[in-house]
N, C-alpha and C. Protein backbone atom coordinates (compact mmCIF):
# COMPACT_ATOMS: atom_id res chain seq x y z
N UNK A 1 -107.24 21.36 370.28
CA UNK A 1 -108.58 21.22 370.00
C UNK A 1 -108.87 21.60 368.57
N UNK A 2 -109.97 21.38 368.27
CA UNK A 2 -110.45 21.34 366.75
C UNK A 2 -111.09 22.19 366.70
N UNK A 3 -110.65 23.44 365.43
CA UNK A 3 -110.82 24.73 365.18
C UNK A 3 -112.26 24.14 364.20
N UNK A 4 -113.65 24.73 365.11
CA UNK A 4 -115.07 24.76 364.45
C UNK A 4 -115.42 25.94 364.02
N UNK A 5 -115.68 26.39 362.97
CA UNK A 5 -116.41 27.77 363.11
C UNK A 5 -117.70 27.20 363.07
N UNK A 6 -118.22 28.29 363.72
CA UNK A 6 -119.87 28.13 363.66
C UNK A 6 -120.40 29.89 362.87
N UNK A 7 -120.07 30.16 362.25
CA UNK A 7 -120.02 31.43 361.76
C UNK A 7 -121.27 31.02 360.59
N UNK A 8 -121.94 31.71 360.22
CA UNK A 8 -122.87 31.34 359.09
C UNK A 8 -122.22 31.66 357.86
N UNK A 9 -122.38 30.69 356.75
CA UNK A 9 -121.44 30.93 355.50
C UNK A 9 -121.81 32.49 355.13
N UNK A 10 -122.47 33.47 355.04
CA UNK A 10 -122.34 34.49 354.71
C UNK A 10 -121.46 35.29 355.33
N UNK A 11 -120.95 34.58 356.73
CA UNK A 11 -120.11 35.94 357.57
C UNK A 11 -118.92 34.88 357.55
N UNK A 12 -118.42 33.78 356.94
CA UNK A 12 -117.51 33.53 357.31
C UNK A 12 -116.18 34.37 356.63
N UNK A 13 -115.10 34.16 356.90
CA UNK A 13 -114.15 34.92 356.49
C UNK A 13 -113.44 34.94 354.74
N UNK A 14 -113.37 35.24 354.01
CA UNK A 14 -113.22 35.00 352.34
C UNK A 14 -111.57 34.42 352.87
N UNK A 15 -111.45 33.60 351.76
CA UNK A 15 -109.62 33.60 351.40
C UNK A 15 -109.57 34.98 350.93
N UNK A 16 -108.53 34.86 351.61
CA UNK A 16 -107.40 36.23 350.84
C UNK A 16 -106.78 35.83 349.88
N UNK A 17 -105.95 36.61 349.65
CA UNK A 17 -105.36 36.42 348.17
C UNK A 17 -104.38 34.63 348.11
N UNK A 18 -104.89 34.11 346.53
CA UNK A 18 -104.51 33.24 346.25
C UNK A 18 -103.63 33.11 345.33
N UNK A 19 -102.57 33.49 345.15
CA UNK A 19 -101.50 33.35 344.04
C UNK A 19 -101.35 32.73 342.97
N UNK A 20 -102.13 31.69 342.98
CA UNK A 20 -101.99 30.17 341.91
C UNK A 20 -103.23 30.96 341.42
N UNK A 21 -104.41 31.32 341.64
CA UNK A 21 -105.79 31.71 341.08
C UNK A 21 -105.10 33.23 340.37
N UNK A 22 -104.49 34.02 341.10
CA UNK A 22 -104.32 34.94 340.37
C UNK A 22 -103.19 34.66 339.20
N UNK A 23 -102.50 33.79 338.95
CA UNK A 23 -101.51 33.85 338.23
C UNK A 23 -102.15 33.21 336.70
N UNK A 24 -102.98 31.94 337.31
CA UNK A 24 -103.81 31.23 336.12
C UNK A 24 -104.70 32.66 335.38
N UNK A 25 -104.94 33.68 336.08
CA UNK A 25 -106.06 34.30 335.76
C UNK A 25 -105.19 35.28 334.72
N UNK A 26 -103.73 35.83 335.19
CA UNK A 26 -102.95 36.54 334.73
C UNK A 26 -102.76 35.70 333.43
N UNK A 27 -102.19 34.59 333.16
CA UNK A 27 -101.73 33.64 332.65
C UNK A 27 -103.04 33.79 331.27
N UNK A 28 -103.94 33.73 331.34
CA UNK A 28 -105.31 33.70 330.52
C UNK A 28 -105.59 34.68 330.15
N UNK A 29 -105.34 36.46 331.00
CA UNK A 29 -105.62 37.63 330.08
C UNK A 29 -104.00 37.66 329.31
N UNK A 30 -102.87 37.10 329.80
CA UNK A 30 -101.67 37.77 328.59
C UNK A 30 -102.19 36.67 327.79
N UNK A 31 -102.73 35.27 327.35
CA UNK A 31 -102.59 34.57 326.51
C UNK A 31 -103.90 35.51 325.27
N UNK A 32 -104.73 35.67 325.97
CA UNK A 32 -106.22 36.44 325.36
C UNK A 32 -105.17 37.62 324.86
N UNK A 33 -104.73 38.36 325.23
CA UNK A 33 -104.29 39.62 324.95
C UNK A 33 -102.94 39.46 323.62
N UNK A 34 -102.28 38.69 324.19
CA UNK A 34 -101.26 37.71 323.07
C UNK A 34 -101.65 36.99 321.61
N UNK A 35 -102.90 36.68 321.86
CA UNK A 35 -103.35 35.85 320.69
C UNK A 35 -104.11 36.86 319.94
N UNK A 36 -104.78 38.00 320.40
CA UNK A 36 -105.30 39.26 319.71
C UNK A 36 -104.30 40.11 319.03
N UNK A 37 -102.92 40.06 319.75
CA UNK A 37 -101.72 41.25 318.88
C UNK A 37 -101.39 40.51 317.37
N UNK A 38 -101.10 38.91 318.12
CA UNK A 38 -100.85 38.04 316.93
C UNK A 38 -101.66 37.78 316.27
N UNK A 39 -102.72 38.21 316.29
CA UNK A 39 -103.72 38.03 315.23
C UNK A 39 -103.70 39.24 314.29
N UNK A 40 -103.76 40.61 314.98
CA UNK A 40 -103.51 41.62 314.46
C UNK A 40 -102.30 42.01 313.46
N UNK A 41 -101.07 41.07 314.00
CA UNK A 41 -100.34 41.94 313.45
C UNK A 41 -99.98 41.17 312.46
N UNK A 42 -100.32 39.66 312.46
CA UNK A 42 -100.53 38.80 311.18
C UNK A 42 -101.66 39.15 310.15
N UNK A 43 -102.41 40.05 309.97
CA UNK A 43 -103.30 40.45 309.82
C UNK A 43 -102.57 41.95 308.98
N UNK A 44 -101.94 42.27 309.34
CA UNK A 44 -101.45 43.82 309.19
C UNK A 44 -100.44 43.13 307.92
N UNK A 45 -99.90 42.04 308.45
CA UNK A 45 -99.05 41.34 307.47
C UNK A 45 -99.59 40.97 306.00
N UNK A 46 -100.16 39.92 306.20
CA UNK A 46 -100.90 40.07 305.46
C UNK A 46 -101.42 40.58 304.41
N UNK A 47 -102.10 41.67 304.87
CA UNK A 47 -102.50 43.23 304.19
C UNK A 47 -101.81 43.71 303.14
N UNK A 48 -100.38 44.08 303.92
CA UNK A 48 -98.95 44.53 303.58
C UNK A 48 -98.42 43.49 302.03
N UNK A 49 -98.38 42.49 302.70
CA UNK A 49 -98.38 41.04 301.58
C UNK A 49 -98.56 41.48 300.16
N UNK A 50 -100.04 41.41 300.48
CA UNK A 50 -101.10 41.33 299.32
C UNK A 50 -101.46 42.44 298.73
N UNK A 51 -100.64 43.85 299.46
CA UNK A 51 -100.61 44.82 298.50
C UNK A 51 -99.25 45.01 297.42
N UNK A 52 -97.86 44.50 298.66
CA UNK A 52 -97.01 44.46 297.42
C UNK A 52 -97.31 43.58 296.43
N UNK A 53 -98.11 42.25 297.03
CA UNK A 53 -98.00 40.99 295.57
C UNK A 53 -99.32 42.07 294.00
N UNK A 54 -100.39 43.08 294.60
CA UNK A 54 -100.86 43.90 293.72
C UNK A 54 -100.27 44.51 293.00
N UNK A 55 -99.03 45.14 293.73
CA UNK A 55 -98.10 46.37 293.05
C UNK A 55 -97.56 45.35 291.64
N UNK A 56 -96.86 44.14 292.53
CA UNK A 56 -95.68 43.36 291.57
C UNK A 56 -96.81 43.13 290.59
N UNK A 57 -98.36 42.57 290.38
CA UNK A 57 -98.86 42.35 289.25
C UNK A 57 -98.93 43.73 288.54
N UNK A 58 -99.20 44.34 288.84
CA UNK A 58 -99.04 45.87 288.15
C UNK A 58 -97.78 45.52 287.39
N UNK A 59 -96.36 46.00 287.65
CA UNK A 59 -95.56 45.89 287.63
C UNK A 59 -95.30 44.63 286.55
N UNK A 60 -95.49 43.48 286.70
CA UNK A 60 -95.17 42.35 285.89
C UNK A 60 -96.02 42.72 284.53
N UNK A 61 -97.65 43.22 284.42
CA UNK A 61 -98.18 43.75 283.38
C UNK A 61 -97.58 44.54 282.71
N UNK A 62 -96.94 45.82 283.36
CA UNK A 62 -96.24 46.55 282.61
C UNK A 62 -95.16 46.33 281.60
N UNK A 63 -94.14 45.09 282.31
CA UNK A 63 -93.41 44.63 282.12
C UNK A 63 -93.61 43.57 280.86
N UNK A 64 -94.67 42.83 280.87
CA UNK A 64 -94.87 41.96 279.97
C UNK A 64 -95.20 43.08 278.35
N UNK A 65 -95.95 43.92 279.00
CA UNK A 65 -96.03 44.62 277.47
C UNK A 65 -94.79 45.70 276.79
N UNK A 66 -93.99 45.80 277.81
CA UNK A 66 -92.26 46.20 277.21
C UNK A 66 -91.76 44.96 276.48
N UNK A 67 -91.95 43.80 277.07
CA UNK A 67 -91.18 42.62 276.42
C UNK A 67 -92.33 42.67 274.70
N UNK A 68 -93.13 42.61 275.00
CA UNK A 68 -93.83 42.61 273.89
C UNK A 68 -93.22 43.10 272.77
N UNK A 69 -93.42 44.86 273.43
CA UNK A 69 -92.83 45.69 272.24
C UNK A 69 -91.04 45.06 271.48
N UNK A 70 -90.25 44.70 272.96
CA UNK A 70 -89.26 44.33 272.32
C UNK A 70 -89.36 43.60 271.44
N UNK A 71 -89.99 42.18 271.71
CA UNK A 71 -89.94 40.95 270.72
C UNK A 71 -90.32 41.70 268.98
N UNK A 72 -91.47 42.71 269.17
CA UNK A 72 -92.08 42.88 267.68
C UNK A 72 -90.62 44.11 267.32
N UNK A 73 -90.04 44.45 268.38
CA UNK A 73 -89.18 45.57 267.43
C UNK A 73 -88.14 44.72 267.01
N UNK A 74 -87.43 43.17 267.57
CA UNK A 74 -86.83 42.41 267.05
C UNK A 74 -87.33 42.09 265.65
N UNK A 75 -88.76 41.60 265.79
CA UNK A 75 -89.19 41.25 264.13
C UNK A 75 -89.05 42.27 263.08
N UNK A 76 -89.20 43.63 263.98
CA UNK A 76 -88.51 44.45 262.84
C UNK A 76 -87.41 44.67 262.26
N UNK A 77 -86.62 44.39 263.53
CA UNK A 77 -85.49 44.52 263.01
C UNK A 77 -84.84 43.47 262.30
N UNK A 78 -85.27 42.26 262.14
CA UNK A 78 -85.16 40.85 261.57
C UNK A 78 -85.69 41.06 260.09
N UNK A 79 -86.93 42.10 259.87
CA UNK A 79 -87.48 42.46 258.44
C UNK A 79 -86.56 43.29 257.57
N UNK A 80 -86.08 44.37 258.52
CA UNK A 80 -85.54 45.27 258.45
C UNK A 80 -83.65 45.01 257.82
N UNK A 81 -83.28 43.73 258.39
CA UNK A 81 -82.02 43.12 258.27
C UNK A 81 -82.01 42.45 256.70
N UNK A 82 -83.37 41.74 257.01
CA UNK A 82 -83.30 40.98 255.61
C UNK A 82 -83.60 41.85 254.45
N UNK A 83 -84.26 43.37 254.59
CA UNK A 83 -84.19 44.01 253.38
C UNK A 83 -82.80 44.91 252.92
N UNK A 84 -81.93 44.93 253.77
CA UNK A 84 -80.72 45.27 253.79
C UNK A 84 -80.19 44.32 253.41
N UNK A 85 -80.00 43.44 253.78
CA UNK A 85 -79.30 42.26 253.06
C UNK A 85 -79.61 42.40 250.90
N UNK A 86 -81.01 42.49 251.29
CA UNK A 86 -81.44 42.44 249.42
C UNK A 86 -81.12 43.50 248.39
N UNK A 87 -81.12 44.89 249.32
CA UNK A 87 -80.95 46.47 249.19
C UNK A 87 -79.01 45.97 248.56
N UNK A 88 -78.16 45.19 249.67
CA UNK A 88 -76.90 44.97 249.29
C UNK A 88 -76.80 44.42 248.13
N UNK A 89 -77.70 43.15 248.00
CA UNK A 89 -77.40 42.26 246.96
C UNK A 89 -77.57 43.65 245.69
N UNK A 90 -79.18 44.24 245.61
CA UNK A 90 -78.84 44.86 244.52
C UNK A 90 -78.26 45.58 244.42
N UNK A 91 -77.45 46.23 244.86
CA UNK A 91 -76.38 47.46 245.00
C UNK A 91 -74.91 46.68 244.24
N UNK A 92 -74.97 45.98 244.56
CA UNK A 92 -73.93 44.47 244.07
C UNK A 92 -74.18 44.41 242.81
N UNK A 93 -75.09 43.88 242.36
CA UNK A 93 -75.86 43.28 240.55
C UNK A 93 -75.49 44.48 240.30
N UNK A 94 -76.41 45.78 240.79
CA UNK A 94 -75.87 46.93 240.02
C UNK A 94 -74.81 47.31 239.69
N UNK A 95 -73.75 47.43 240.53
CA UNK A 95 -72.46 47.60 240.22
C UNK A 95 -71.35 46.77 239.23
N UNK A 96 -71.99 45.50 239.59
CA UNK A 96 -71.56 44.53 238.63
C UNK A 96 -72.16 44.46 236.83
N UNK A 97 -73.52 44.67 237.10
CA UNK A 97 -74.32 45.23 235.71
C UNK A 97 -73.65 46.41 235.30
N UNK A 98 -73.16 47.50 236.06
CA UNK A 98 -72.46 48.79 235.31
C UNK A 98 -71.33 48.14 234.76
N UNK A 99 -70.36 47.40 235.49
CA UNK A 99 -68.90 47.09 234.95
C UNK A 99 -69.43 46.70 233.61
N UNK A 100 -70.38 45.70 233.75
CA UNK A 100 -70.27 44.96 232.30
C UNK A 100 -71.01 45.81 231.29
N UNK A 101 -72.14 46.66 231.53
CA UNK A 101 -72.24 48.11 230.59
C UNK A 101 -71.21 48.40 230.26
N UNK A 102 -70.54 49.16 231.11
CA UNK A 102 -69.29 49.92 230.95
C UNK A 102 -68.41 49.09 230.15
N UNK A 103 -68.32 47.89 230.24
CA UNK A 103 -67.43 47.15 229.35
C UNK A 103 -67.58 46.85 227.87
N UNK A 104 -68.92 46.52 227.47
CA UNK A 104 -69.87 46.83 226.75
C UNK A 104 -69.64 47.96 225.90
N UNK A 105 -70.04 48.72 226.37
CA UNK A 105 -69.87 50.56 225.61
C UNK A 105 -68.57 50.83 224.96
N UNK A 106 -67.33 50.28 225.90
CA UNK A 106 -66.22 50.56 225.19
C UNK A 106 -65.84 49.33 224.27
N UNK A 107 -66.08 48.43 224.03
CA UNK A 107 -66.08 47.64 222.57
C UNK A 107 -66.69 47.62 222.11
N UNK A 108 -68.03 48.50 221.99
CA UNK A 108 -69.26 48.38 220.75
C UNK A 108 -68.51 49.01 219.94
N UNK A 109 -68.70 48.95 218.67
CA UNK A 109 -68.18 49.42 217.41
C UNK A 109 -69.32 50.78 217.14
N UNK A 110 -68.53 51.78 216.41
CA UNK A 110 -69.99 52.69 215.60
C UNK A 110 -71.09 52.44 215.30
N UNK A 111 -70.79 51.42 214.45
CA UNK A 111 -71.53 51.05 213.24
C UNK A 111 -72.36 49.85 213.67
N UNK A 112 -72.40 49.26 215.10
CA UNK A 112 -73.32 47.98 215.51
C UNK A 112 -73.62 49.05 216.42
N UNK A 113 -75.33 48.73 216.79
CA UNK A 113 -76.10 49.14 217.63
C UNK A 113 -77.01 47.77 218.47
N UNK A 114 -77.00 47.99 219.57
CA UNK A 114 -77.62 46.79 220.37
C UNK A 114 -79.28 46.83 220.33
N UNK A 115 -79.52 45.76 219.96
CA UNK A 115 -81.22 46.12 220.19
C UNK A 115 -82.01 45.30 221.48
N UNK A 116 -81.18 44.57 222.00
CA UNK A 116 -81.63 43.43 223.60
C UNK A 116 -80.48 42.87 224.16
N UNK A 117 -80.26 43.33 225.37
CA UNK A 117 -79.02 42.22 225.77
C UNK A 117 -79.81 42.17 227.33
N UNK A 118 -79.37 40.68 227.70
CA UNK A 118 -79.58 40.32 229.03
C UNK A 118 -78.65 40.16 229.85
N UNK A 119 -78.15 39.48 230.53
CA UNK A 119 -77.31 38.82 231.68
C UNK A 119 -77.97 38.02 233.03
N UNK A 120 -77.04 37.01 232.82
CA UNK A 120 -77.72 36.25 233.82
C UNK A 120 -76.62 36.03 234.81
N UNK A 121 -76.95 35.06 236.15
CA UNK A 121 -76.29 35.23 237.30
C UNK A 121 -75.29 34.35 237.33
N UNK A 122 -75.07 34.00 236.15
CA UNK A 122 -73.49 32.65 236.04
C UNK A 122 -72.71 33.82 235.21
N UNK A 123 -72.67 35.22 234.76
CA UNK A 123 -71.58 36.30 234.10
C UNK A 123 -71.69 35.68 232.98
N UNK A 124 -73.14 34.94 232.19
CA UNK A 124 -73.08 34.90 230.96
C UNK A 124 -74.15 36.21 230.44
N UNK A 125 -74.10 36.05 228.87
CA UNK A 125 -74.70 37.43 228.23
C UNK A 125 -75.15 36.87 226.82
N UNK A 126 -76.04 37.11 226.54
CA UNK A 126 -76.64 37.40 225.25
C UNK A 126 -77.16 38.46 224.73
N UNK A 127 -76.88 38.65 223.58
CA UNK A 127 -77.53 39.89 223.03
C UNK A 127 -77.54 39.97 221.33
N UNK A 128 -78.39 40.77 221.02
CA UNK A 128 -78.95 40.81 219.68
C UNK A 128 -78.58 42.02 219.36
N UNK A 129 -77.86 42.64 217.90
CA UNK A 129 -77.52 43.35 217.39
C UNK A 129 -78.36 43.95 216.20
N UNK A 130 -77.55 44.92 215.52
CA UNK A 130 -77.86 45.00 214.36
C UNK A 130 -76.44 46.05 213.46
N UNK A 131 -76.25 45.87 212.56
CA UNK A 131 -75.47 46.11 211.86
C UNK A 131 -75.38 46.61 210.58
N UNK A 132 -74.30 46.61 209.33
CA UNK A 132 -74.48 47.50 207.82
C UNK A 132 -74.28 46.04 207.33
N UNK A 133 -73.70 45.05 207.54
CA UNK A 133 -72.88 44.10 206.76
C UNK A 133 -72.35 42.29 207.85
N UNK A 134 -71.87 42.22 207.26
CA UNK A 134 -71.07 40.69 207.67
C UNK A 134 -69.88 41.10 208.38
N UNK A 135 -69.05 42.33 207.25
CA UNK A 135 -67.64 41.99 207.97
C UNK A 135 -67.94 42.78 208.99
N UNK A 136 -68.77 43.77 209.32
CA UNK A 136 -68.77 44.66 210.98
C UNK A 136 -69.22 43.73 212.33
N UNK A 137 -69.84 42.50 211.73
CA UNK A 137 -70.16 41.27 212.79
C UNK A 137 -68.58 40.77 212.95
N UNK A 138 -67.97 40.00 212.12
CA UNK A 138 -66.66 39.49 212.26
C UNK A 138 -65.99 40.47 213.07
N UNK A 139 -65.72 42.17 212.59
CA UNK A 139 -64.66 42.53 212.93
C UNK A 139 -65.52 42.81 214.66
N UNK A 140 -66.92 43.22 214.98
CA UNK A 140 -67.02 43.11 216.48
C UNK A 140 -66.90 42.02 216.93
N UNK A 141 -66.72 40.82 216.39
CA UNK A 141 -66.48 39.38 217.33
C UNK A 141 -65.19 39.05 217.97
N UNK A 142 -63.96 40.14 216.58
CA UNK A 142 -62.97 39.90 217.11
C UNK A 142 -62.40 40.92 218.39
N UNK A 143 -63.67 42.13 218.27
CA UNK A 143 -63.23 42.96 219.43
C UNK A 143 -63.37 42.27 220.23
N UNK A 144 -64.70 41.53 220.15
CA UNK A 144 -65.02 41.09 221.60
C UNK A 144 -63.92 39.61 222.44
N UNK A 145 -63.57 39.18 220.86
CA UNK A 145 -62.84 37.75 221.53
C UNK A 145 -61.16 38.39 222.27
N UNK A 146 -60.71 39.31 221.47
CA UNK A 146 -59.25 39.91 222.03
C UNK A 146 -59.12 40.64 223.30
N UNK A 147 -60.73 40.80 223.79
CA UNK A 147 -60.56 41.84 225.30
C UNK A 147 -60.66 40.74 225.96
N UNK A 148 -59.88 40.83 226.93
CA UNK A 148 -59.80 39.66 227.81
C UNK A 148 -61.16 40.25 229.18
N UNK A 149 -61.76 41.01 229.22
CA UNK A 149 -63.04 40.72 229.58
C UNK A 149 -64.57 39.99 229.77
N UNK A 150 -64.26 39.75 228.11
CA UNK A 150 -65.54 38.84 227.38
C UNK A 150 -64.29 37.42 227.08
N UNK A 151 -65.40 36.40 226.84
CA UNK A 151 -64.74 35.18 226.79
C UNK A 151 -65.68 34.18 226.43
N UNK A 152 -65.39 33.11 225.62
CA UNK A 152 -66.39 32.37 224.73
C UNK A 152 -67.07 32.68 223.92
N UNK A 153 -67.21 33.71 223.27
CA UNK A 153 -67.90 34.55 222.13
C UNK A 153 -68.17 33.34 221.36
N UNK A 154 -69.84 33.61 220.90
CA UNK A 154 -70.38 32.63 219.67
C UNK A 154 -71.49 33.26 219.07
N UNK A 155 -71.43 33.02 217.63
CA UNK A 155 -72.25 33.73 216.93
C UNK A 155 -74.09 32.58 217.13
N UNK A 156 -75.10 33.50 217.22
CA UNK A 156 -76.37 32.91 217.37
C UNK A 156 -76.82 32.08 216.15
N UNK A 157 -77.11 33.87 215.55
CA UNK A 157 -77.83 33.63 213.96
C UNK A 157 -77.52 34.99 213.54
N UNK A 158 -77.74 35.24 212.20
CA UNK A 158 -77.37 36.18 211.52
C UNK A 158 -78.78 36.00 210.36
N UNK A 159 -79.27 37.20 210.48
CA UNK A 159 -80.43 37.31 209.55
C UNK A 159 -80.33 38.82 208.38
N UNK A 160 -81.18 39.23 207.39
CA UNK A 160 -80.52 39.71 206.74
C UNK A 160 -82.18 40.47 206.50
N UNK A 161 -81.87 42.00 206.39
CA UNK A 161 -83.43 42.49 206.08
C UNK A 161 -83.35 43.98 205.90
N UNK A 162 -84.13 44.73 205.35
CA UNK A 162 -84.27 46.05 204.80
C UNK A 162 -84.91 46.96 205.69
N UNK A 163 -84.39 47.99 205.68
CA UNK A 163 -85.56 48.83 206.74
C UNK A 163 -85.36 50.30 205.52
N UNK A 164 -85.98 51.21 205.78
CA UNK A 164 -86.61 52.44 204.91
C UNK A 164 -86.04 53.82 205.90
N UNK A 165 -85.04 54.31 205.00
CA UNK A 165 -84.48 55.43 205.89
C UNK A 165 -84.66 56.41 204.71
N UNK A 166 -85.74 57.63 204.55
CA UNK A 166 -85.12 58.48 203.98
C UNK A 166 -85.93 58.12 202.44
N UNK A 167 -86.46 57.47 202.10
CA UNK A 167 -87.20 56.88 201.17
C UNK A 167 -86.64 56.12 200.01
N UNK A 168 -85.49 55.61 201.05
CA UNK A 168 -84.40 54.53 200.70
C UNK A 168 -84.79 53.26 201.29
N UNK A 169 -84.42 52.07 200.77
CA UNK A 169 -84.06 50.94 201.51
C UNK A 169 -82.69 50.28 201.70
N UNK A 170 -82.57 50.34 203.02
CA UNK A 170 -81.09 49.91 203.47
C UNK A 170 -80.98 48.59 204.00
N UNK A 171 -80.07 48.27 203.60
CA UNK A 171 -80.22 46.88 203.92
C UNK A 171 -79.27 46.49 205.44
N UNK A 172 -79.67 45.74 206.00
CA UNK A 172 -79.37 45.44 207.38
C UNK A 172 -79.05 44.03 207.94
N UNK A 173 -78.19 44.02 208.78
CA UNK A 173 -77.63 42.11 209.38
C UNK A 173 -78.21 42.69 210.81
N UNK A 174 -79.13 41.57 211.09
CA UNK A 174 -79.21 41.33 212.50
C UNK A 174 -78.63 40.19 213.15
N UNK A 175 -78.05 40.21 214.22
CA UNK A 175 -77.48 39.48 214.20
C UNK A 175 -77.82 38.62 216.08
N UNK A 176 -76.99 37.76 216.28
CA UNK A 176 -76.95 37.44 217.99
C UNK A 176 -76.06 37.05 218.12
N UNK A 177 -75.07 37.65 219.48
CA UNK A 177 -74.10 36.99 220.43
C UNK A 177 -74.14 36.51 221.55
N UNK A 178 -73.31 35.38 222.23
CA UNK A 178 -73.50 34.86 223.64
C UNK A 178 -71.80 34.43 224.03
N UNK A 179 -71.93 34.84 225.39
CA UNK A 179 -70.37 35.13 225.49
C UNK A 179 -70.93 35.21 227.40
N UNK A 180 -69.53 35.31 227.58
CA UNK A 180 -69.48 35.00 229.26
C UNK A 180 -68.33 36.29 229.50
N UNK A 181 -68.79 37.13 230.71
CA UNK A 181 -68.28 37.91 231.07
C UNK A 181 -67.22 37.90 231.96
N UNK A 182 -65.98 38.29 231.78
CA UNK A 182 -64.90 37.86 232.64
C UNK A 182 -64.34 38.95 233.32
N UNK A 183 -64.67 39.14 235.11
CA UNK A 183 -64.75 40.27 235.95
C UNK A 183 -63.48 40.63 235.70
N UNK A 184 -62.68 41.92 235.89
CA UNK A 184 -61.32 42.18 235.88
C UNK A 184 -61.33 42.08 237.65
N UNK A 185 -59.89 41.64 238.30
CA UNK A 185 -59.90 41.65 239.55
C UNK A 185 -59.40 42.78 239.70
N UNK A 186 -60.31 43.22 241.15
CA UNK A 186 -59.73 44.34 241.87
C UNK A 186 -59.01 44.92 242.47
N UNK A 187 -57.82 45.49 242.29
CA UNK A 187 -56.88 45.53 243.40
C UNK A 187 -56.96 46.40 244.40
């Protein structure tokens, strides 16, 4: 026979437990509960992220103004190179200007006194004298032509004039030489 209730819907009997209802229901608080951690903890991430990517700009600022300093202490030291380089060169001329002083000094004669000499950067030389006479020009030309230091010796001009020593007048040769300086090698 055919099970009727006649029970009034308020007294009829509830389902009991439904497994599929409770599982969908389970199923919906872990997904709710799941999608809140993962939100959180992407979130925490995040955070974390965007404080190291703060630090690293810190960090890269700092960094950019070390490189800075390097690059300008390079230019110094690039300023610094090239005045050493010039500091050498003249340390060089100088030494080379003493030889030829020094070379100089020991074939001047007594009796000639120099009144201008130059040198230029091919080891040539000119210079202007002064003297008592003619033959103290000859005999310094021949100092100068027999040292094998000096080389090409040529007379400029030779001029002739009085100067007042003593409430005398003495008479005087001025004179000019040009000649090329010949380094001794070093051993």
């Amino acid at each position: 026979m055919a099970n009727i209730n006649l029970l009034p819907v308020e007294y009829r009997e509830k389902e009991k437990f439904n497994l599929r209802r409770v599982l969908i229901i389970l199923f919906f608080v872990l997904l709710i509960f799941g999608s809140v951690y993962l939100y959180f903890s992407l979130e925490s991430r995040i955070e974390l992220k965007e404080h190291q990517l703060s630090s690293m700009k810190i960090e890269l600022a700092a960094i950019e103004k070390i490189i800075k300093e390097v690059k300008d202490l390079e230019k110094d030291k690039k300023v610094l190179e090239e005045r050493i380089k010039v500091i050498e060169g003249l340390i060089a001329n100088q030494s080379r200007l003493s030889r030829i002083l020094g070379e100089f000094s020991y074939s001047i004669l007594d009796e000639v006194w120099i009144d201008n000499i130059s040198f230029s950067a091919n080891q040539t030389f000119d210079f202007t004298a002064n003297t008592f006479n003619n033959y103290l020009i000859a005999k310094y030309m021949v100092t100068l032509v027999t040292d094998p230091t000096f080389g090409n010796i040529e007379l400029g001009y030779i001029k002739k004039s009085k100067i007042k020593e003593e409430d005398k007048d003495v008479d005087i040769v001025n004179f000019r030489l040009t000649g090329v300086f010949i380094p001794k090698k070093e051993e």
